[in-house]
N, C-alpha and C. Protein backbone atom coordinates (compact mmCIF):
# COMPACT_ATOMS: atom_id res chain seq x y z
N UNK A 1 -3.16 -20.25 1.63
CA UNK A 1 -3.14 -19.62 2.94
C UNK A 1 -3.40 -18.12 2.75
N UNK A 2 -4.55 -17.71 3.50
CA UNK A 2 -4.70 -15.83 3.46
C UNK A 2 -3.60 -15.25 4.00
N UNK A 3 -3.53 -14.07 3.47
CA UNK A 3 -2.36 -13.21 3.81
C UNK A 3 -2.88 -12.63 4.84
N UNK A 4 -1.86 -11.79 5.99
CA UNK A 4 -2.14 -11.30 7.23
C UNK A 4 -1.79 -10.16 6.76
N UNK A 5 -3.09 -9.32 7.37
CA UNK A 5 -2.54 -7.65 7.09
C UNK A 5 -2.88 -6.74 8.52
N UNK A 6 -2.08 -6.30 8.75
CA UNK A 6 -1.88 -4.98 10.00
C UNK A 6 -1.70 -3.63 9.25
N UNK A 7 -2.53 -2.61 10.16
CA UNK A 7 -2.27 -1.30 9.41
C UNK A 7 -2.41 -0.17 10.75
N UNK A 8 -1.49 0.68 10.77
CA UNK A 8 -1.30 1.67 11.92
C UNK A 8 -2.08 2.69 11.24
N UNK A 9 -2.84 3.70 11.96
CA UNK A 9 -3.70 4.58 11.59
C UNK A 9 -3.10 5.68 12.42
N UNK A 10 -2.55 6.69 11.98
CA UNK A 10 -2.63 7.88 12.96
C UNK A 10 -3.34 8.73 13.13
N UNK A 11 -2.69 9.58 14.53
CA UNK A 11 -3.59 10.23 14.81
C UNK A 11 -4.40 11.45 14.29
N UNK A 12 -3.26 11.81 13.43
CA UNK A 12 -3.39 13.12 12.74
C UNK A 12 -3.62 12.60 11.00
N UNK A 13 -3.94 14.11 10.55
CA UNK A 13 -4.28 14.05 8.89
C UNK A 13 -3.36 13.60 8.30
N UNK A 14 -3.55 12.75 7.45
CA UNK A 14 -2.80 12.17 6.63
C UNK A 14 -1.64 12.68 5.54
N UNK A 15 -2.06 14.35 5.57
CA UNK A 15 -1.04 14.87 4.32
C UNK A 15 0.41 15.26 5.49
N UNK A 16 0.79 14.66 6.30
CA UNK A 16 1.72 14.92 7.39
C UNK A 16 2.35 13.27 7.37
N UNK A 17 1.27 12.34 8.06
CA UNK A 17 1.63 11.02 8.40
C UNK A 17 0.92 10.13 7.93
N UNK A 18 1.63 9.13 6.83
CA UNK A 18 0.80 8.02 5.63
C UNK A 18 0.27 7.01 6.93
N UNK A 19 -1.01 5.98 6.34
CA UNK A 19 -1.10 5.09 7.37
C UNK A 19 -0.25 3.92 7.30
N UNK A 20 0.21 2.79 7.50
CA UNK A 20 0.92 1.97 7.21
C UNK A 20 0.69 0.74 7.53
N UNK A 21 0.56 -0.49 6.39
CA UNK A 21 -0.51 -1.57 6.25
C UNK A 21 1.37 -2.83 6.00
N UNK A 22 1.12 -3.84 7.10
CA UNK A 22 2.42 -4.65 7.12
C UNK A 22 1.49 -5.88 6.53
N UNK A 23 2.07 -6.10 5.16
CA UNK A 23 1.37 -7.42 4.62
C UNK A 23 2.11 -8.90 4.85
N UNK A 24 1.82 -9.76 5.62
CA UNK A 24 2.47 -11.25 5.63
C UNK A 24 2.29 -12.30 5.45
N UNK A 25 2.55 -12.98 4.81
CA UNK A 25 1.93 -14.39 4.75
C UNK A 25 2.30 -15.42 5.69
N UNK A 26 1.99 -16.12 6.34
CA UNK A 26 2.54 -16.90 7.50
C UNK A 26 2.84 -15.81 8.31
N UNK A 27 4.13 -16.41 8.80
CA UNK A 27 5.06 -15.53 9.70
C UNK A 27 6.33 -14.34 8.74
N UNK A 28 5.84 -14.57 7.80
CA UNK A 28 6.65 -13.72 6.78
C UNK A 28 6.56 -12.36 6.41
N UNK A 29 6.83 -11.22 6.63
CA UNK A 29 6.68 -10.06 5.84
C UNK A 29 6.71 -9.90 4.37
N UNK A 30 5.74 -9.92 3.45
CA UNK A 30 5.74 -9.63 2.07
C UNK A 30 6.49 -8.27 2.11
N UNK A 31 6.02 -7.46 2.51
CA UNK A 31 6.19 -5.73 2.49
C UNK A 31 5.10 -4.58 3.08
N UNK A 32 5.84 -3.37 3.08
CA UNK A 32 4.96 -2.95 4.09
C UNK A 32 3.87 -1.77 2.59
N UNK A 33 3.06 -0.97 2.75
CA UNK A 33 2.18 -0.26 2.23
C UNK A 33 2.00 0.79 3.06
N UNK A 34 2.43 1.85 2.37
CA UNK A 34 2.38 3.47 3.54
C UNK A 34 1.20 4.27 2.29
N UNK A 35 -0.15 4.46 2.44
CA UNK A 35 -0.94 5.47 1.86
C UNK A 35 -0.88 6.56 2.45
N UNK A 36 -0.69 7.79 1.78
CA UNK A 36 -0.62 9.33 2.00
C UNK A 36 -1.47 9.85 1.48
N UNK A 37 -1.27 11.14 1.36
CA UNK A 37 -2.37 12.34 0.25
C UNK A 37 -1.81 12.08 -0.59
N UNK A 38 -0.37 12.07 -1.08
CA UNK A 38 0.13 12.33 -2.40
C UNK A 38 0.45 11.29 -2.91
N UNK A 39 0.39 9.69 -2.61
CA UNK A 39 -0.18 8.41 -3.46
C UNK A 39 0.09 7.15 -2.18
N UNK A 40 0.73 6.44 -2.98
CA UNK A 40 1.19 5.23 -2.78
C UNK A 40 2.49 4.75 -2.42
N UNK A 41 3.15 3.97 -1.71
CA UNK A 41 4.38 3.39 -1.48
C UNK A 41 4.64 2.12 -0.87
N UNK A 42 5.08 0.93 -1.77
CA UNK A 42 5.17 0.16 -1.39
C UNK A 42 6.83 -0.33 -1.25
N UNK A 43 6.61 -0.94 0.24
CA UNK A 43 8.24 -1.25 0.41
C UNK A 43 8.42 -3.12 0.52
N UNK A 44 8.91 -3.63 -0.48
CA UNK A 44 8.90 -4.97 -0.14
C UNK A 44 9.83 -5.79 1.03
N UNK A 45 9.52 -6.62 1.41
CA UNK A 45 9.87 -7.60 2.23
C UNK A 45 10.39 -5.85 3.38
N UNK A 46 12.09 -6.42 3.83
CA UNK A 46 12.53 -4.97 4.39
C UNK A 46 13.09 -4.17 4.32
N UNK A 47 12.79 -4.26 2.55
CA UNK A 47 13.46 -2.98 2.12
C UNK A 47 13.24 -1.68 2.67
N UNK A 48 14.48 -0.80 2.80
CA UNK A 48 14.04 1.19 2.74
C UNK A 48 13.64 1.47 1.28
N UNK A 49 14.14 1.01 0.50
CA UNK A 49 13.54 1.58 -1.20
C UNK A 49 12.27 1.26 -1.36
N UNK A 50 11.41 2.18 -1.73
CA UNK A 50 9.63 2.01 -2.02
C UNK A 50 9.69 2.24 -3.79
N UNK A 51 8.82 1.41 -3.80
CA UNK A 51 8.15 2.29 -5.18
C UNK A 51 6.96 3.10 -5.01
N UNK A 52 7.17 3.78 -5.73
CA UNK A 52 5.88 5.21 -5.20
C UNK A 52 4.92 5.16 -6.40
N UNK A 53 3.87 5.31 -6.46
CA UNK A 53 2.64 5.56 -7.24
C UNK A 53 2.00 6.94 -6.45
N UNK A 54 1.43 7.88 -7.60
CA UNK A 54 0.65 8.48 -7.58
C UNK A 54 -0.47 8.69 -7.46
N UNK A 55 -1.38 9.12 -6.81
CA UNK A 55 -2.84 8.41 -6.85
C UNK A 55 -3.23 8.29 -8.29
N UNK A 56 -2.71 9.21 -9.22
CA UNK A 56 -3.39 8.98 -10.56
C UNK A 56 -2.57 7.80 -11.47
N UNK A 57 -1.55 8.06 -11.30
CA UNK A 57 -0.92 6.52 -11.92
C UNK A 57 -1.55 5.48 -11.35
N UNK A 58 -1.64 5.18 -10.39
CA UNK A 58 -2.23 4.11 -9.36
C UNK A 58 -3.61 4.04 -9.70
N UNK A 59 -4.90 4.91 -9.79
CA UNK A 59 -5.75 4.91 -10.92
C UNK A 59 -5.73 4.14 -12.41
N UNK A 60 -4.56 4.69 -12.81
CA UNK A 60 -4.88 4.24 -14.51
C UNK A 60 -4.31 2.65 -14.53
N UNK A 61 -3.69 2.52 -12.96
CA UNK A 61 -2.87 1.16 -13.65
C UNK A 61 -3.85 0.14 -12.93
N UNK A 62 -5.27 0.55 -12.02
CA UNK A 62 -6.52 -0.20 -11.25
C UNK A 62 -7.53 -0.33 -12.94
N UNK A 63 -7.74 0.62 -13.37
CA UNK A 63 -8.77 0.52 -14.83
C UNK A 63 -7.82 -0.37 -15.68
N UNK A 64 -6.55 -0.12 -16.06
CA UNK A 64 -5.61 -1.15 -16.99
C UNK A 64 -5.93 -2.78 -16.88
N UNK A 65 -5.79 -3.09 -15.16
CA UNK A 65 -5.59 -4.53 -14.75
C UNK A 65 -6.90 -4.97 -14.35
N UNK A 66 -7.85 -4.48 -14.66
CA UNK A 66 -9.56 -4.73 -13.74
C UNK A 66 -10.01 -4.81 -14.76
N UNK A 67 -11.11 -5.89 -14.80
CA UNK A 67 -12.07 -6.38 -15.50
C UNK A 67 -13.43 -5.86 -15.03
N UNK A 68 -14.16 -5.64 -15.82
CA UNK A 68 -15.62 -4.79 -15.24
C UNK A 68 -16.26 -5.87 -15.94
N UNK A 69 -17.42 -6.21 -14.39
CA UNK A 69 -18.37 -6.72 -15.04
C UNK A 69 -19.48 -6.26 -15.46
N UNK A 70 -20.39 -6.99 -16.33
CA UNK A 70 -21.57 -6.69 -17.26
C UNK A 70 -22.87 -7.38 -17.01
């Protein structure tokens, strides 16, 4: 089954207000995804605790887990 994704876009620049992407499968909330200027944050199911990535951690850990093709 594809996962369902919603994402709020605001109105203003982003280094103020992240956009925020609610991922679900079914009727379920996996967790939500808030992108900013200054990285990443993902909050699972409904949790308040995120884990935060950096855009550059978040970088090295996309080249780590990705396969390039040839």
């Amino acid at each position: 089954m594809p996962h369902k994704v919603t994402f709020d876009i605001p109105e203003h620049d982003l280094g103020t207000t992240p956009a925020d992407f609610h991922v679900y499968k079914g009727k379920s909330l996996i967790g939500k995804l808030k992108i900013g200027r200054g990285g990443l944050r993902w909050y699972e199911g409904h949790s308040t605790h995120a884990t935060t990535l950096t855009w550059s951690t978040f970088t090295k850990l996309v080249h780590e887990h990705t396969k390039t093709k040839k």
